[in-house]
Each structure stands twice: as structure tokens, then as C-alpha cells.
PDB file of N, CA and C in Angstrom:
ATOM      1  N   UNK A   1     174.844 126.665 -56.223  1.00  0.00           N
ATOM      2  CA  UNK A   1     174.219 126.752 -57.516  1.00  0.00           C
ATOM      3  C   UNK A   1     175.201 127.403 -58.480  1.00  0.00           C
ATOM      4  N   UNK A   2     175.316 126.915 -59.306  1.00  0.00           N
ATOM      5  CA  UNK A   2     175.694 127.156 -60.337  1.00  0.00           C
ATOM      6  C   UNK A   2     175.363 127.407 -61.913  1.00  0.00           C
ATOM      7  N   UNK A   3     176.047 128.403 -62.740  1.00  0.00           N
ATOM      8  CA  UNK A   3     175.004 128.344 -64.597  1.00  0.00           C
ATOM      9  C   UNK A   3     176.311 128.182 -65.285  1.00  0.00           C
ATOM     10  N   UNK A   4     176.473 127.876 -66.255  1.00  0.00           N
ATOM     11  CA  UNK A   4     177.560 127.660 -67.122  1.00  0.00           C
ATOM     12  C   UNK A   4     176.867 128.246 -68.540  1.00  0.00           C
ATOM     13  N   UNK A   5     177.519 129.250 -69.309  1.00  0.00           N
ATOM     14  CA  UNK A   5     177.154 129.732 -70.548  1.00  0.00           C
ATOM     15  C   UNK A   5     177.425 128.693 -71.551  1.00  0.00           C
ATOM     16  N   UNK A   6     177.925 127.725 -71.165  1.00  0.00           N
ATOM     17  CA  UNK A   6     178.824 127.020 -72.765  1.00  0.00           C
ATOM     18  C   UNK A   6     178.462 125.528 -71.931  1.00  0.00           C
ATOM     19  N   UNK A   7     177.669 124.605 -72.844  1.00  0.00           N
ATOM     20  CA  UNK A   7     177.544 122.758 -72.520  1.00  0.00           C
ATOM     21  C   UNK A   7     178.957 122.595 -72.347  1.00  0.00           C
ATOM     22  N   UNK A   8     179.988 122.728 -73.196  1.00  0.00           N
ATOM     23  CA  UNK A   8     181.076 121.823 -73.361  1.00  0.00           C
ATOM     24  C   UNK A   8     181.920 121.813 -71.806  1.00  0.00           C
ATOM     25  N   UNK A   9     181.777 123.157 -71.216  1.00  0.00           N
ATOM     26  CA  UNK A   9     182.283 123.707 -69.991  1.00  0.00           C
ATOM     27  C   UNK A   9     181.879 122.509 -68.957  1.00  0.00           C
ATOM     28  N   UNK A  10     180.606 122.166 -68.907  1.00  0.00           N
ATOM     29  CA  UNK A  10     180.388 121.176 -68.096  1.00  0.00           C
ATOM     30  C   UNK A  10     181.151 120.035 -68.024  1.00  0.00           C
ATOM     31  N   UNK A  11     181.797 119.431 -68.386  1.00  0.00           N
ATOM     32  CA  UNK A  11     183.159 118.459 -68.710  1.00  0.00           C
ATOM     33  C   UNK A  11     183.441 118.694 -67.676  1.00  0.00           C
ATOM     34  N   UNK A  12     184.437 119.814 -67.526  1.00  0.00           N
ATOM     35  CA  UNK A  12     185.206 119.630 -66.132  1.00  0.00           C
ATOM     36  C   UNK A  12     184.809 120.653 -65.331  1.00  0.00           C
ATOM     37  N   UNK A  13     183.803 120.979 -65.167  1.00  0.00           N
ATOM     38  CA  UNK A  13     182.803 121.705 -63.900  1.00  0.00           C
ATOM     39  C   UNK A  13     182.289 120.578 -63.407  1.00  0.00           C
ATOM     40  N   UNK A  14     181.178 119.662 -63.551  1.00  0.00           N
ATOM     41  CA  UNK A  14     180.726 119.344 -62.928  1.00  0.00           C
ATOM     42  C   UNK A  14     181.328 117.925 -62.421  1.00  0.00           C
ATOM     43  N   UNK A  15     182.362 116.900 -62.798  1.00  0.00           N
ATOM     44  CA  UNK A  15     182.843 116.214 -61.974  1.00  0.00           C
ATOM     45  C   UNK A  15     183.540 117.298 -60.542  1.00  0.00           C
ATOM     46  N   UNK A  16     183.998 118.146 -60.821  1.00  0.00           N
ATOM     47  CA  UNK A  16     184.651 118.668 -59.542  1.00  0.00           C
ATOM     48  C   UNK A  16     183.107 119.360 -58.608  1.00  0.00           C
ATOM     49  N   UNK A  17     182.249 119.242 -59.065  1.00  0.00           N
ATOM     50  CA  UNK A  17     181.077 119.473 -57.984  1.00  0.00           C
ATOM     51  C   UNK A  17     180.602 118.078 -57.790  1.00  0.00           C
ATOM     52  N   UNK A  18     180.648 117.328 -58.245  1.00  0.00           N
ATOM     53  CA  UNK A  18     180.453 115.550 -57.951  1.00  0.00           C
ATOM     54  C   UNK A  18     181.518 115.476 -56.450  1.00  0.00           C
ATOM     55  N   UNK A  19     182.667 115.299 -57.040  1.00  0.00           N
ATOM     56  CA  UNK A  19     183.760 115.411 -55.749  1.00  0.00           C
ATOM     57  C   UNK A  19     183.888 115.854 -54.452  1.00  0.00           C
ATOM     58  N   UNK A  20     182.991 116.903 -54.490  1.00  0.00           N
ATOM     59  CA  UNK A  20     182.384 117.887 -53.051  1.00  0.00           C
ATOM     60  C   UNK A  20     181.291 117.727 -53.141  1.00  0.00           C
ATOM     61  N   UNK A  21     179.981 117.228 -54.081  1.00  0.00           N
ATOM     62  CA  UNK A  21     179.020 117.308 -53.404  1.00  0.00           C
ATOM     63  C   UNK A  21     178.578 116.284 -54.044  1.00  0.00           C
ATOM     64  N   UNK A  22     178.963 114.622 -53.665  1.00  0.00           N
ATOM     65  CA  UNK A  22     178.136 113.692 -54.479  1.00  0.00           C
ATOM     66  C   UNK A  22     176.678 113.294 -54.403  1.00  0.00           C
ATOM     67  N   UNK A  23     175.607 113.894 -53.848  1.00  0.00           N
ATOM     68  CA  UNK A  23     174.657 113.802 -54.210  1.00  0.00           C
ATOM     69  C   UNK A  23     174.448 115.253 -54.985  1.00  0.00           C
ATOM     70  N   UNK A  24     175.023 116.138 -55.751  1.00  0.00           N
ATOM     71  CA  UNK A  24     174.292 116.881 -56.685  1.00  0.00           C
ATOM     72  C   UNK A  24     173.077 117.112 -57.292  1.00  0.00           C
ATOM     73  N   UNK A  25     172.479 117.458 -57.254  1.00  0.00           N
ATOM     74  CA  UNK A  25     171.033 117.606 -58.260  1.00  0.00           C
ATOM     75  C   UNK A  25     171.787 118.822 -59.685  1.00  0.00           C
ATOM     76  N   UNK A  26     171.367 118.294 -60.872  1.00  0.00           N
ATOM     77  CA  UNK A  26     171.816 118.737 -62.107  1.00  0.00           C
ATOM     78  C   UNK A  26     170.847 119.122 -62.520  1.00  0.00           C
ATOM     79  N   UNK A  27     170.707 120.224 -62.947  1.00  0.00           N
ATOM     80  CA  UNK A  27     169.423 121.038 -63.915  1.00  0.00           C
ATOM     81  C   UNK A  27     169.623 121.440 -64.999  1.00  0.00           C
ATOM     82  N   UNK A  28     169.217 120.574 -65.866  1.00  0.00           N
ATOM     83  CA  UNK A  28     169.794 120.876 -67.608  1.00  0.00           C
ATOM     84  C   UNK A  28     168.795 121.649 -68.417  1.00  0.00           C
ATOM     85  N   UNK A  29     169.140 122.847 -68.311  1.00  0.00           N
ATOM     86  CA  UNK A  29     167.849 123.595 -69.566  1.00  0.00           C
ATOM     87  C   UNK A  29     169.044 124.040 -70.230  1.00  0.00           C
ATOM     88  N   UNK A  30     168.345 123.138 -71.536  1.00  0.00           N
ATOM     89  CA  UNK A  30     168.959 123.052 -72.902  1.00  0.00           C
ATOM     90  C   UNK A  30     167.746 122.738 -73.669  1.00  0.00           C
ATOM     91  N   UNK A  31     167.524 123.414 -74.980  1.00  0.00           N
ATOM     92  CA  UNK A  31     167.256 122.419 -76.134  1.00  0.00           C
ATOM     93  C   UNK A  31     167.729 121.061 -76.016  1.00  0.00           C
ATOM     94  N   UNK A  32     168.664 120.882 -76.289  1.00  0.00           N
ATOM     95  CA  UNK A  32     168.930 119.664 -76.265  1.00  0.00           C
ATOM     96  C   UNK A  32     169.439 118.298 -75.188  1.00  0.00           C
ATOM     97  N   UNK A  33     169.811 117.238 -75.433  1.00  0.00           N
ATOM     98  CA  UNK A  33     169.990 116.479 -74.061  1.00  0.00           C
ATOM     99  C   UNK A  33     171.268 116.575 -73.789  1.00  0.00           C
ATOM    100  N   UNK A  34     171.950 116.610 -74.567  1.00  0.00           N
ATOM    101  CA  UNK A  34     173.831 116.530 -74.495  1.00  0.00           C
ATOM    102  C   UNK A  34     174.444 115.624 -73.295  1.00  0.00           C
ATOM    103  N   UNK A  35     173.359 114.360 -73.966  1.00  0.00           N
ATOM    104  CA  UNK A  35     173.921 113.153 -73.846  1.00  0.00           C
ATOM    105  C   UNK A  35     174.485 111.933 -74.546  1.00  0.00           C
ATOM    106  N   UNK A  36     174.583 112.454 -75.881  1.00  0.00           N
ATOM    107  CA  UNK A  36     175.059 111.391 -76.663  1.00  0.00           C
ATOM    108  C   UNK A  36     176.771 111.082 -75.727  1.00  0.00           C
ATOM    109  N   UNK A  37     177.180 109.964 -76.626  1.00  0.00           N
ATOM    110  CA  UNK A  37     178.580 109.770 -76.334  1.00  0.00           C
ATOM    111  C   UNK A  37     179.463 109.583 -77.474  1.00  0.00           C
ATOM    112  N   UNK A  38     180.822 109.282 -77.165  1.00  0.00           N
ATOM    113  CA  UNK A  38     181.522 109.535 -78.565  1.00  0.00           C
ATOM    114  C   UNK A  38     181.070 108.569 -79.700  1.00  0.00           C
ATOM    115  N   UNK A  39     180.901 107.651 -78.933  1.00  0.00           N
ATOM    116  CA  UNK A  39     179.999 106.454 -80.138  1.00  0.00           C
ATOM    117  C   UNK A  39     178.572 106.623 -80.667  1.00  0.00           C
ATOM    118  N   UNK A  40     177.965 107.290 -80.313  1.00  0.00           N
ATOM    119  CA  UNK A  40     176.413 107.183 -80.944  1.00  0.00           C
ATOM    120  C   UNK A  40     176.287 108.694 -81.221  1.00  0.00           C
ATOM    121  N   UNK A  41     177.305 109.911 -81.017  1.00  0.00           N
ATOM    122  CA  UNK A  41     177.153 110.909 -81.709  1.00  0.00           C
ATOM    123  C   UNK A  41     177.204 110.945 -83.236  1.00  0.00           C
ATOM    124  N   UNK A  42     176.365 111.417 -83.510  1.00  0.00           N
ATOM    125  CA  UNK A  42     176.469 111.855 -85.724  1.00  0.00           C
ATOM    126  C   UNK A  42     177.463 112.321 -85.865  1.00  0.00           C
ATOM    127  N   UNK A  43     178.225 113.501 -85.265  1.00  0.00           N
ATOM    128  CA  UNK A  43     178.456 114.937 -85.350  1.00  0.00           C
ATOM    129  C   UNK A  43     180.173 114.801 -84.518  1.00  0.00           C
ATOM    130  N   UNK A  44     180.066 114.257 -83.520  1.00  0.00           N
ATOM    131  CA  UNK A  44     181.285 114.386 -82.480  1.00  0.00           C
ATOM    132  C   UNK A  44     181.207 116.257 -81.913  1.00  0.00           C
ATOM    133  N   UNK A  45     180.395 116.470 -82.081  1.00  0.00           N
ATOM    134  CA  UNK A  45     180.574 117.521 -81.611  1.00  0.00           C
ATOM    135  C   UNK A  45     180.487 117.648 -79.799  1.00  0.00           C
ATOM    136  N   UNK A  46     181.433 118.070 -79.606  1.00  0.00           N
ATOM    137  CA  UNK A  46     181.883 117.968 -77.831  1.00  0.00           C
ATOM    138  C   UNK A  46     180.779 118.819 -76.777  1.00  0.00           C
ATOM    139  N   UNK A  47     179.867 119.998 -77.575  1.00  0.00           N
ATOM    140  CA  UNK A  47     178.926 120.181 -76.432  1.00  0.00           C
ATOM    141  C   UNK A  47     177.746 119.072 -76.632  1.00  0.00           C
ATOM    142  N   UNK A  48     177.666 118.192 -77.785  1.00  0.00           N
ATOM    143  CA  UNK A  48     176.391 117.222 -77.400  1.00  0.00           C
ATOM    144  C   UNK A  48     176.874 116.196 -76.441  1.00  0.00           C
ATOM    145  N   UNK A  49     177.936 116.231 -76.400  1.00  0.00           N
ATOM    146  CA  UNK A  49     178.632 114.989 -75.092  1.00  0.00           C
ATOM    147  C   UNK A  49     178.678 115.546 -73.823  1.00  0.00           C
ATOM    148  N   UNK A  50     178.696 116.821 -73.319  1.00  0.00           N
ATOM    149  CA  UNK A  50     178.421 117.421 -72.223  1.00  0.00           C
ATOM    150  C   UNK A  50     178.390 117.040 -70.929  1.00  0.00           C
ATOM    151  N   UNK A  51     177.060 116.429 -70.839  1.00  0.00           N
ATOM    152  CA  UNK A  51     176.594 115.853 -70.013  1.00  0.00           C
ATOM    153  C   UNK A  51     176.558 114.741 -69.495  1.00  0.00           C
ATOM    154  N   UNK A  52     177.202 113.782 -70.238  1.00  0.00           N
ATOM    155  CA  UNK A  52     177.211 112.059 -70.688  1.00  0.00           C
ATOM    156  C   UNK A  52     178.822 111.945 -70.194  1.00  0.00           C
ATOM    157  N   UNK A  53     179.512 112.877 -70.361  1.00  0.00           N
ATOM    158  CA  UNK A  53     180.886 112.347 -69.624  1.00  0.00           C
ATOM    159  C   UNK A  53     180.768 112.873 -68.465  1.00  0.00           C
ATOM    160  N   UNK A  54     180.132 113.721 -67.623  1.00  0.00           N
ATOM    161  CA  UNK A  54     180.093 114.086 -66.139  1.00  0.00           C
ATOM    162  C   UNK A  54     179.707 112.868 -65.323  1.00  0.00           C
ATOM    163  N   UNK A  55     178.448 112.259 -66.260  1.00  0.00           N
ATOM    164  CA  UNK A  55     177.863 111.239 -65.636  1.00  0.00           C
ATOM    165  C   UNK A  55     178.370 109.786 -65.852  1.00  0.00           C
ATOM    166  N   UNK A  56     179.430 110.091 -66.870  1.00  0.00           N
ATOM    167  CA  UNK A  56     180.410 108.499 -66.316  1.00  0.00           C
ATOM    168  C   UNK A  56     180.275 107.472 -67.423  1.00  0.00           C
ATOM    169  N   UNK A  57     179.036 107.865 -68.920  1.00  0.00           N
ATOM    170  CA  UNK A  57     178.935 107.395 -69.889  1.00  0.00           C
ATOM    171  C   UNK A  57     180.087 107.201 -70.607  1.00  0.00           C
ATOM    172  N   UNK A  58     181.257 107.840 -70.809  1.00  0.00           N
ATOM    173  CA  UNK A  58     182.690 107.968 -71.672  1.00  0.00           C
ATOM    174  C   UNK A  58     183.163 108.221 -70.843  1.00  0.00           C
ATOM    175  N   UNK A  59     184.657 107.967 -70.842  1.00  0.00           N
ATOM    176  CA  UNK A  59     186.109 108.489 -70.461  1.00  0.00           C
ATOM    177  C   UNK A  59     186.224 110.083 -71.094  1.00  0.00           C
ATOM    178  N   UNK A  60     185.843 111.105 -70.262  1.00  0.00           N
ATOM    179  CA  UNK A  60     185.876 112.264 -71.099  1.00  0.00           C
ATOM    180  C   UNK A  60     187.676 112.844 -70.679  1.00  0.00           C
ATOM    181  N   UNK A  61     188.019 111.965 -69.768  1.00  0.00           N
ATOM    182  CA  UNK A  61     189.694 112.550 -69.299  1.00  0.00           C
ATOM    183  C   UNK A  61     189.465 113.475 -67.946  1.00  0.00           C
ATOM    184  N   UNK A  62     188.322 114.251 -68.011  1.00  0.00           N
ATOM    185  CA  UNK A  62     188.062 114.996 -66.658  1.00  0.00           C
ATOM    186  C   UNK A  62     187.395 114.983 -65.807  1.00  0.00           C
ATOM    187  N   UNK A  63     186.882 113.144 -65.440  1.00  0.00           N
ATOM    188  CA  UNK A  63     186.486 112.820 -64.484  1.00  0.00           C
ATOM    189  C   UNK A  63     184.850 112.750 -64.692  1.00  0.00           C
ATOM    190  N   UNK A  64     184.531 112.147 -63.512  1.00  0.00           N
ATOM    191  CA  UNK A  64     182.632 111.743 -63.687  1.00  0.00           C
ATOM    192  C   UNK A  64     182.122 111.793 -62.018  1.00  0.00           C
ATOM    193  N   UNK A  65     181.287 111.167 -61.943  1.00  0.00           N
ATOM    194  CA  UNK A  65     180.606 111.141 -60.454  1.00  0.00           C
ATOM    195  C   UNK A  65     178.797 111.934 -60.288  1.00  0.00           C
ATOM    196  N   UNK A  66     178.743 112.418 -61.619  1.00  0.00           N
ATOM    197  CA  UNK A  66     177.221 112.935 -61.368  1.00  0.00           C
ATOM    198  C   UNK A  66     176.641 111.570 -61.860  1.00  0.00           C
ATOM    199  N   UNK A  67     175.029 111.249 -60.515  1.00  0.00           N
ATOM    200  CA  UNK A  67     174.551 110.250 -60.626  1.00  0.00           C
ATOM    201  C   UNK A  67     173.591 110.926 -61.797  1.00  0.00           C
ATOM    202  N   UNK A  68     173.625 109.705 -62.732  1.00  0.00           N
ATOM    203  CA  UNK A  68     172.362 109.708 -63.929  1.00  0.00           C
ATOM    204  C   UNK A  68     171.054 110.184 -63.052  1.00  0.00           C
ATOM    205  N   UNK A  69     170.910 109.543 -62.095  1.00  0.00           N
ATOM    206  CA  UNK A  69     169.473 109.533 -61.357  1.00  0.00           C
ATOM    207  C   UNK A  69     169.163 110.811 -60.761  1.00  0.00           C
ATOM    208  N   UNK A  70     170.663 111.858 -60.861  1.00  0.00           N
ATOM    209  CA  UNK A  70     170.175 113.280 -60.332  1.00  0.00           C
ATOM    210  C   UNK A  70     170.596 114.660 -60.749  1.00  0.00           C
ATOM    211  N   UNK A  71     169.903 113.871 -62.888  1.00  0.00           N
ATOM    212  CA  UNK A  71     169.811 114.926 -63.737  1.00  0.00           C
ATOM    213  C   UNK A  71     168.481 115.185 -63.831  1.00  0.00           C
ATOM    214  N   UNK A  72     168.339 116.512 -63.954  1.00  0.00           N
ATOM    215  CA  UNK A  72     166.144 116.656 -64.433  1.00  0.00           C
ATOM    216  C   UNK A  72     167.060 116.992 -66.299  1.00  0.00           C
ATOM    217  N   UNK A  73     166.122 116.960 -66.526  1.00  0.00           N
ATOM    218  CA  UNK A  73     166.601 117.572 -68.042  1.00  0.00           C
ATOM    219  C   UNK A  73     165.542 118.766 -68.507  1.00  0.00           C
ATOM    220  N   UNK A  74     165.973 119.611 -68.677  1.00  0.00           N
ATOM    221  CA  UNK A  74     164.669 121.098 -68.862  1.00  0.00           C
ATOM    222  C   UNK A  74     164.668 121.313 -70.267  1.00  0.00           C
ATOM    223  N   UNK A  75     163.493 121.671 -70.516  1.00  0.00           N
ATOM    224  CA  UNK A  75     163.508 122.429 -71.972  1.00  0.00           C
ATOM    225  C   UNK A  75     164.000 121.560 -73.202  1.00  0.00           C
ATOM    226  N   UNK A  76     164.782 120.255 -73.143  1.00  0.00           N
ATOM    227  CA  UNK A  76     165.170 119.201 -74.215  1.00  0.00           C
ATOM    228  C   UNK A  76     164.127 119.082 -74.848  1.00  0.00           C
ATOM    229  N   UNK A  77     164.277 119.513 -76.301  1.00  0.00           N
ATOM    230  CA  UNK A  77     162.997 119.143 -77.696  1.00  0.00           C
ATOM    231  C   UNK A  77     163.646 118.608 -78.695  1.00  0.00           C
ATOM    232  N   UNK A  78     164.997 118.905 -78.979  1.00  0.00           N
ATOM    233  CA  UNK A  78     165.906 118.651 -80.136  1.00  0.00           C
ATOM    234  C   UNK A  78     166.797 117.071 -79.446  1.00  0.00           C
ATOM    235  N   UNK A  79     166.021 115.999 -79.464  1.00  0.00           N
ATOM    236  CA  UNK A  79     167.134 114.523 -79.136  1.00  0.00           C
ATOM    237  C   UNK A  79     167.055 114.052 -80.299  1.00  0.00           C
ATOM    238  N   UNK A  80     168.749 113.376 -80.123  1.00  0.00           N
ATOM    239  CA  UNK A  80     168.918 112.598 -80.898  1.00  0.00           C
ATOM    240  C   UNK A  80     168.097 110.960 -80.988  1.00  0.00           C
ATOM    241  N   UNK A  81     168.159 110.281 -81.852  1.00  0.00           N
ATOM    242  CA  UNK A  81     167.477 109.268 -81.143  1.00  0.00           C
ATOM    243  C   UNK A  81     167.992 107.995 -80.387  1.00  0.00           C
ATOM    244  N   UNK A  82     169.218 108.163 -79.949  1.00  0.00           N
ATOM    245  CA  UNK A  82     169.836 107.366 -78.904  1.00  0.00           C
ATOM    246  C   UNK A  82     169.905 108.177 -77.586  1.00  0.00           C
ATOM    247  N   UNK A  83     169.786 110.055 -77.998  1.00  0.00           N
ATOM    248  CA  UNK A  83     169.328 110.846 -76.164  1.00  0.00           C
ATOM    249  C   UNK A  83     167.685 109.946 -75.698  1.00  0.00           C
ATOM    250  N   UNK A  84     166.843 109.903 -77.239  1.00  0.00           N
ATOM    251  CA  UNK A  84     165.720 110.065 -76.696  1.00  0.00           C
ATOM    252  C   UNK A  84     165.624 108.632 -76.558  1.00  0.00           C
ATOM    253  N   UNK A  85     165.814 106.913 -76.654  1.00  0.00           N
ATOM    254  CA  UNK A  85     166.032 106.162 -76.470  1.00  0.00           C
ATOM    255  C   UNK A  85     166.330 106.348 -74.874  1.00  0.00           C
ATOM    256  N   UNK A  86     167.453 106.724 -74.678  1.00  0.00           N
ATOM    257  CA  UNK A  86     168.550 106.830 -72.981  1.00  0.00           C
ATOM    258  C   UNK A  86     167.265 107.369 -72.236  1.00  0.00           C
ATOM    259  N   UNK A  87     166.409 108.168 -72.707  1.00  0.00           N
ATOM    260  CA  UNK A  87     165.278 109.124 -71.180  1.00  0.00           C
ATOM    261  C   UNK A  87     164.330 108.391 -71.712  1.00  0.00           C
ATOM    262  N   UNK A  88     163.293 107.507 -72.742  1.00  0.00           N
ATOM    263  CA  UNK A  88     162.209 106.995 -72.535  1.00  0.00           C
ATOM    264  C   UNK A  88     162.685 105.511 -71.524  1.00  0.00           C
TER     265      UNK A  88
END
């Protein structure tokens, strides 16, 4: 188990826990989904991409391997409407 203080950190944390542990379970409590990608972000801002390059959505440069299918997403109220599109 692991907590990370900072979304953006997840980039290259969690492909290297993909690598050793590819079935992972991911527990995202965030406000938000920080799954946009570089294309459907407003903002480009690199902690809303977070999560979306671990899981293999973009070329984030530091690798992917978390399955989409074994994120929960916690506490997300603030989506964009292509996060909230991606989870309905």
C-alpha cells in the first residue's frame, strides 16, 4: 500500500507498481478523476492527467500497465465532462 501527497507523482509511481504487481488495485480519493488526457484536457495541467497515463490512455514517457478495470475512484465530484463521459 501505498499514498502519494501530489496526483502528478503518480506518473511514475504507479507504472513501476504495475511492473511488480500487475494486477494492482488503485484507490483514487481525489476530488477529482485525473483522467483527462493531453487532448481533452482544458487546462493541460499535468495533475489532471495523473491517472490516465498510468493506465495507458497517453504516452506519458514513464510507462503504463495499471488496468482501467482496477481503478475504484473515491470521493471524485469535480469531472470534467470527458472524466465523467470515460466512468458513466
Amino acid at each position: 500500500m501505498a499514498a502519494l501527497t501530489r496526483c502528478a507523482v503518480a506518473l511514475s509511481t504507479l507504472p513501476v507498481v504495475a511492473r511488480h504487481h500487475p494486477d494492482a488495485l488503485v484507490v483514487w480519493f481525489d476530488a477529482h478523476g485525473d483522467i483527462n488526457t493531453p487532448e481533452s484536457s482544458e487546462t493541460g495541467y499535468i495533475g489532471g492527467l495523473a491517472l490516465s497515463g498510468p493506465m495507458g490512455w497517453w504516452d506519458s514517457g514513464l510507462g503504463a500497465g495499471i488496468a482501467p478495470a482496477n481503478v475504484v475512484l473515491g470521493g471524485a465530484r469535480d469531472l470534467d465532462p470527458f472524466e465523467r463521459h470515460l466512468i458513466d
